[in-house]
C-alpha atoms as a PDB file:
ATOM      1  CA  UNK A   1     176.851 163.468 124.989  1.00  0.00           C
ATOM      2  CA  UNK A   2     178.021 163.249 121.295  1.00  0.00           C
ATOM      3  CA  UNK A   3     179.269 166.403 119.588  1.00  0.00           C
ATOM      4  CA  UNK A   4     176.186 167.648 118.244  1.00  0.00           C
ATOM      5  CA  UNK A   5     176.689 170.538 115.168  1.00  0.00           C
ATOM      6  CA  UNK A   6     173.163 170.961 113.555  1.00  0.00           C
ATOM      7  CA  UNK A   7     169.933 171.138 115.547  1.00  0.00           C
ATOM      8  CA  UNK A   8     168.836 168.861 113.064  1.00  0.00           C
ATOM      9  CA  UNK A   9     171.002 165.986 114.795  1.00  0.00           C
ATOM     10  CA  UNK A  10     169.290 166.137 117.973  1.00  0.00           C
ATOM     11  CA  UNK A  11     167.194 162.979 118.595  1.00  0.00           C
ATOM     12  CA  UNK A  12     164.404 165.585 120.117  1.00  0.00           C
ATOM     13  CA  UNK A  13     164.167 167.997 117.237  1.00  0.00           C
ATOM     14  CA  UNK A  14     163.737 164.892 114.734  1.00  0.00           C
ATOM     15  CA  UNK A  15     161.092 163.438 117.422  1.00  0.00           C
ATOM     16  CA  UNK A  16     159.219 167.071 117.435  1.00  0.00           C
ATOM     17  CA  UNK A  17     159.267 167.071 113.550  1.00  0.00           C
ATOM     18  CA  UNK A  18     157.160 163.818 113.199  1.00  0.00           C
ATOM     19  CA  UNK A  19     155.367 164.958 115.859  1.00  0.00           C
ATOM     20  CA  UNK A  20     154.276 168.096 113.546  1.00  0.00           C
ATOM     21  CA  UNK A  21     154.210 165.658 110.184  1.00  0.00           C
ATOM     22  CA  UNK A  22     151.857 163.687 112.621  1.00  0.00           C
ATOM     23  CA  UNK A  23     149.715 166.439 113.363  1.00  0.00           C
ATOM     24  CA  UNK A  24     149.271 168.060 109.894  1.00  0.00           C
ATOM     25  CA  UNK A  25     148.146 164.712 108.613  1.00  0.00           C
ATOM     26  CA  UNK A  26     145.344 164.496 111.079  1.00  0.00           C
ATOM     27  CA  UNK A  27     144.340 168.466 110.793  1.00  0.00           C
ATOM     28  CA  UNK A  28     143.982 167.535 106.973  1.00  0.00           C
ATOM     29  CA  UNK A  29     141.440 165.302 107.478  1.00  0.00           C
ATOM     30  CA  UNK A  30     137.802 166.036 107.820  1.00  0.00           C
ATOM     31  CA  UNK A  31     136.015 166.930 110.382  1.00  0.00           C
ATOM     32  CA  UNK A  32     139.370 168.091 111.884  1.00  0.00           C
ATOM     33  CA  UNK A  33     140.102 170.563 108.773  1.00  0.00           C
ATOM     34  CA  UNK A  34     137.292 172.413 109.284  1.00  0.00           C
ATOM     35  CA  UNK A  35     137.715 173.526 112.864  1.00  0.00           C
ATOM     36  CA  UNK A  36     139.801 176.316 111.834  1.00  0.00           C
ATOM     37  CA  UNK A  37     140.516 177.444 115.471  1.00  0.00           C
ATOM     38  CA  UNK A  38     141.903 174.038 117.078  1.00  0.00           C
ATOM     39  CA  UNK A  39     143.607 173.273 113.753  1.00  0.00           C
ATOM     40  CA  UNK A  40     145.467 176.319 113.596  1.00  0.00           C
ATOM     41  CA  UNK A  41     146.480 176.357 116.978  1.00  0.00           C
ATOM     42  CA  UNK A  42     147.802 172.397 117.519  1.00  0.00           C
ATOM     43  CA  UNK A  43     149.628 172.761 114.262  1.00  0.00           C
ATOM     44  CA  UNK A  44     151.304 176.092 116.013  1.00  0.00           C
ATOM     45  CA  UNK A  45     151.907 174.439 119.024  1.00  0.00           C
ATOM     46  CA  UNK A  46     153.526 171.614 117.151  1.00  0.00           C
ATOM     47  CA  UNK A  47     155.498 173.683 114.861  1.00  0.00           C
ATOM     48  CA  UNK A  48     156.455 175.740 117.944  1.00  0.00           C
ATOM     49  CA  UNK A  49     158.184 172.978 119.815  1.00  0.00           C
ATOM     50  CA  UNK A  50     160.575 172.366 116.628  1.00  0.00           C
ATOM     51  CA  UNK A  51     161.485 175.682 115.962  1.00  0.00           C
ATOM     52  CA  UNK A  52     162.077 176.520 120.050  1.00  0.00           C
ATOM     53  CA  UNK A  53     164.681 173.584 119.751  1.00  0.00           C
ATOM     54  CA  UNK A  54     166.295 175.589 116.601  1.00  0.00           C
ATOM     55  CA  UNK A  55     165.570 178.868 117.692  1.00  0.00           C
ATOM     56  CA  UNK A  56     167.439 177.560 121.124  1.00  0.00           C
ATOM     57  CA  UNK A  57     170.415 175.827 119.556  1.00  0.00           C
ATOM     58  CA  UNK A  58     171.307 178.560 117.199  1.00  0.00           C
ATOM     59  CA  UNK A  59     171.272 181.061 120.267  1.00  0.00           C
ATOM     60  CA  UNK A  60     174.184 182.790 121.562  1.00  0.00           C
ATOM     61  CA  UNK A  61     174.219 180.919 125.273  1.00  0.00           C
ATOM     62  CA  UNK A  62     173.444 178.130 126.946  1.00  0.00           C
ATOM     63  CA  UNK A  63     171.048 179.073 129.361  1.00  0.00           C
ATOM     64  CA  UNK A  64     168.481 180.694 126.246  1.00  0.00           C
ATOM     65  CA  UNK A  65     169.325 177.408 124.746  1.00  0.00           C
ATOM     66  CA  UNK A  66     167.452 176.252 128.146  1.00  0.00           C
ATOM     67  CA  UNK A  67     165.130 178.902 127.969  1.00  0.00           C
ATOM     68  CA  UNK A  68     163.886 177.564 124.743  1.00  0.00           C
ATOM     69  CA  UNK A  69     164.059 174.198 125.476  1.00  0.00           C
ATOM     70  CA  UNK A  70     161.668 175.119 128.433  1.00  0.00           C
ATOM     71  CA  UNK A  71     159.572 176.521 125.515  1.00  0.00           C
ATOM     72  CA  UNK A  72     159.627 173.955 123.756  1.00  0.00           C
ATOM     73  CA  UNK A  73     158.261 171.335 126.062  1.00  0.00           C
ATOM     74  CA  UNK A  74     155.613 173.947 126.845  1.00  0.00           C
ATOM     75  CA  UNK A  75     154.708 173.660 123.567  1.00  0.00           C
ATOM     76  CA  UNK A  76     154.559 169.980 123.811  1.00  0.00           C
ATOM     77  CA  UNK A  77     151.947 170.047 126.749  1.00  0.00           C
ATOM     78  CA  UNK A  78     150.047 172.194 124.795  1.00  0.00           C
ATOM     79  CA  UNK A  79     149.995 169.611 121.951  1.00  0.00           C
ATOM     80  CA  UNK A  80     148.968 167.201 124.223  1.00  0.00           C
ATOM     81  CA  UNK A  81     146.172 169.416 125.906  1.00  0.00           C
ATOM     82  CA  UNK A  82     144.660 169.804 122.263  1.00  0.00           C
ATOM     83  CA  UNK A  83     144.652 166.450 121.131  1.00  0.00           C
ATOM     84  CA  UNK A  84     142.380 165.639 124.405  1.00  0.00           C
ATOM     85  CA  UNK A  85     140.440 168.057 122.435  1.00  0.00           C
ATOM     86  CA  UNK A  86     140.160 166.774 118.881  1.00  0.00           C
ATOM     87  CA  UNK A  87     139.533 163.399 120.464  1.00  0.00           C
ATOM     88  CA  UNK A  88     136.644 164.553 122.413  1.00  0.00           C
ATOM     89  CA  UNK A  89     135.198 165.886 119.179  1.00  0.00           C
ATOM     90  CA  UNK A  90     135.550 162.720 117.456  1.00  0.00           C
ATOM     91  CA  UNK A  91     138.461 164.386 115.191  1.00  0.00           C
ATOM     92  CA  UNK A  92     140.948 161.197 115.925  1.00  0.00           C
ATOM     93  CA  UNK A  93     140.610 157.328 116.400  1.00  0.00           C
ATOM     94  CA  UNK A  94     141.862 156.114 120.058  1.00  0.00           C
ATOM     95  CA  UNK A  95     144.489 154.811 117.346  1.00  0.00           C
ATOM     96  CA  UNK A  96     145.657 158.410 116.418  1.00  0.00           C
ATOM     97  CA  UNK A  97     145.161 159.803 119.399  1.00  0.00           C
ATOM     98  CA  UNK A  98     147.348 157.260 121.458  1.00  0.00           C
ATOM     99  CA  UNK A  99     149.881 157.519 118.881  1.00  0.00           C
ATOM    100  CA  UNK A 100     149.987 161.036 118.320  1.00  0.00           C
ATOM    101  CA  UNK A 101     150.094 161.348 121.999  1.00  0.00           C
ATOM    102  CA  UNK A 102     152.520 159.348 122.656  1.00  0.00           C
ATOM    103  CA  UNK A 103     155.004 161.449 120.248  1.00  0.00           C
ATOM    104  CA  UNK A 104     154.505 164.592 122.321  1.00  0.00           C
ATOM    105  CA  UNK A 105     154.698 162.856 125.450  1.00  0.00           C
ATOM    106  CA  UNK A 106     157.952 161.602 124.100  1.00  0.00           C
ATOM    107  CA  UNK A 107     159.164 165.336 123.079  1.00  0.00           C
ATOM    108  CA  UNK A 108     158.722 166.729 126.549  1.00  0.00           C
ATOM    109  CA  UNK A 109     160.752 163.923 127.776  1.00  0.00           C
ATOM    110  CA  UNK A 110     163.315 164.191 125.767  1.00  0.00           C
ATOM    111  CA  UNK A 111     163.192 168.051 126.339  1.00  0.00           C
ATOM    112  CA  UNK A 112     163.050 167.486 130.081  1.00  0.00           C
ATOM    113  CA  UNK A 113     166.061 164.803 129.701  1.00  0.00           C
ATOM    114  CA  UNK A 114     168.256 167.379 127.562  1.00  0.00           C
ATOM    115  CA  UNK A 115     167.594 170.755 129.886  1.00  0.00           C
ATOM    116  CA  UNK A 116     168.473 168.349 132.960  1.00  0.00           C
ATOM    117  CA  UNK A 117     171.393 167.231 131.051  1.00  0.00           C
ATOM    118  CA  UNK A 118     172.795 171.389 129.930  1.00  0.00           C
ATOM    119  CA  UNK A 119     171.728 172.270 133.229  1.00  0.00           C
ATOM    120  CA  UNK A 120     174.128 169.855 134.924  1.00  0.00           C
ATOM    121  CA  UNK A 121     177.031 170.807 132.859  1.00  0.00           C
ATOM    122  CA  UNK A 122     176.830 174.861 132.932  1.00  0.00           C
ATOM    123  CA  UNK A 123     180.042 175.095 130.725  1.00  0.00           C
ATOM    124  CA  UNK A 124     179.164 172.239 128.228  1.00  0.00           C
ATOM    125  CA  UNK A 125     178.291 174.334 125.371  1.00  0.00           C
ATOM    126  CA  UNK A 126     180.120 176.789 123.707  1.00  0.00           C
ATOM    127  CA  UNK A 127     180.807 180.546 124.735  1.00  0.00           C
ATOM    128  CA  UNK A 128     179.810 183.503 123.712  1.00  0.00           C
ATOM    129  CA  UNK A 129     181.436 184.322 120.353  1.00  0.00           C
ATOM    130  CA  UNK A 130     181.762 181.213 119.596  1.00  0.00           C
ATOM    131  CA  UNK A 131     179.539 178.971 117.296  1.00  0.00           C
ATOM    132  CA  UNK A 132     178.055 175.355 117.319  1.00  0.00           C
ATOM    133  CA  UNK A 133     177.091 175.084 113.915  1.00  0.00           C
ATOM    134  CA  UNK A 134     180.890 174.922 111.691  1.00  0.00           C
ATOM    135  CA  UNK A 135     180.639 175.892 107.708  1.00  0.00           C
ATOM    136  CA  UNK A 136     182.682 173.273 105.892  1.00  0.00           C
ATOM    137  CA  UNK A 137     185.760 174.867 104.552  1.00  0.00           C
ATOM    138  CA  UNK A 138     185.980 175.316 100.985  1.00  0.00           C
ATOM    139  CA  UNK A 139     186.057 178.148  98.210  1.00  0.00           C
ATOM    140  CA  UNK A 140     183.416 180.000  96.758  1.00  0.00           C
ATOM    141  CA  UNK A 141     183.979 180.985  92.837  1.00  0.00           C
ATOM    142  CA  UNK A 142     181.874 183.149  90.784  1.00  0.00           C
ATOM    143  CA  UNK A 143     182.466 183.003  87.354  1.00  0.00           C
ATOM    144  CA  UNK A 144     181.878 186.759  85.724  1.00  0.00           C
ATOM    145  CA  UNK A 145     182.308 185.671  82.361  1.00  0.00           C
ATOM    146  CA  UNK A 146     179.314 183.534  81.611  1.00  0.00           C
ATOM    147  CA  UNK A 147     176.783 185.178  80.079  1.00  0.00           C
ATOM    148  CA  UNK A 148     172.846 185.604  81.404  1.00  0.00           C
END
């Protein structure tokens, strides 16, 4: 596995983040916008399984990095639970739906892929104390003289 230093290089964070673009352009539609309850909560669950995959990468060990992974894909079943739902209701096209579907069903793979992966490699990730994400060197100047 490539030396990743941003969550936001991880092929499964940038597949949960269309997942969530996907999902907030369906909840803005109508009939969907106006059921406030499954709205809400698939546009949680999607936003949840992007921010578990930061929350987890920015952690302090490997194995909460796990835990949140875990998360994560939990979140993505849940996503995929819901949008059974809105299709029932008649809230998404077999179109939408299939697609849509098939972007969560990709996250939890991916999850499931990567957690298989850190858990086969205990020592793969940094240790405690040290950091994944690297600030680029360089110097920070404040000029005191200009005035407001």
């Amino acid at each position: 596995m490539a030396t990743i230093e941003r969550f936001e290089e991880l092929e499964v964070w940038k597949t949960a983040r269309k997942l969530t673009n996907r999902v907030y352009e369906h909840t803005q539609q109508e009939p969907f916008a106006k059921d406030f309850g499954l709205r809400d909560q698939i546009q949680r669950a999607s936003v949840s399984v992007m921010s578990n995959i930061a929350e987890g990468f920015e952690s302090r060990t490997q194995s909460i990095f796990v835990d949140h992974l875990g998360r994560a894909r939990g979140s993505a079943g849940e996503v995929r639970a819901q949008l059974y739902v809105a299709s029932d209701q008649g809230y998404l096209s077999d179109a939408e739906f299939e697609a849509t579907y098939d972007l969560a069903d990709k996250a939890s793979r991916q999850l499931f892929r990567l957690i298989q992966y850190l858990e086969s490699k205990p020592n793969c990730l940094p240790r405690p104390g040290e950091t994944r994400v690297r600030e680029k060197s360089g110097e920070y100047q404040i000029n005191l003289d200009t005035p407001e």
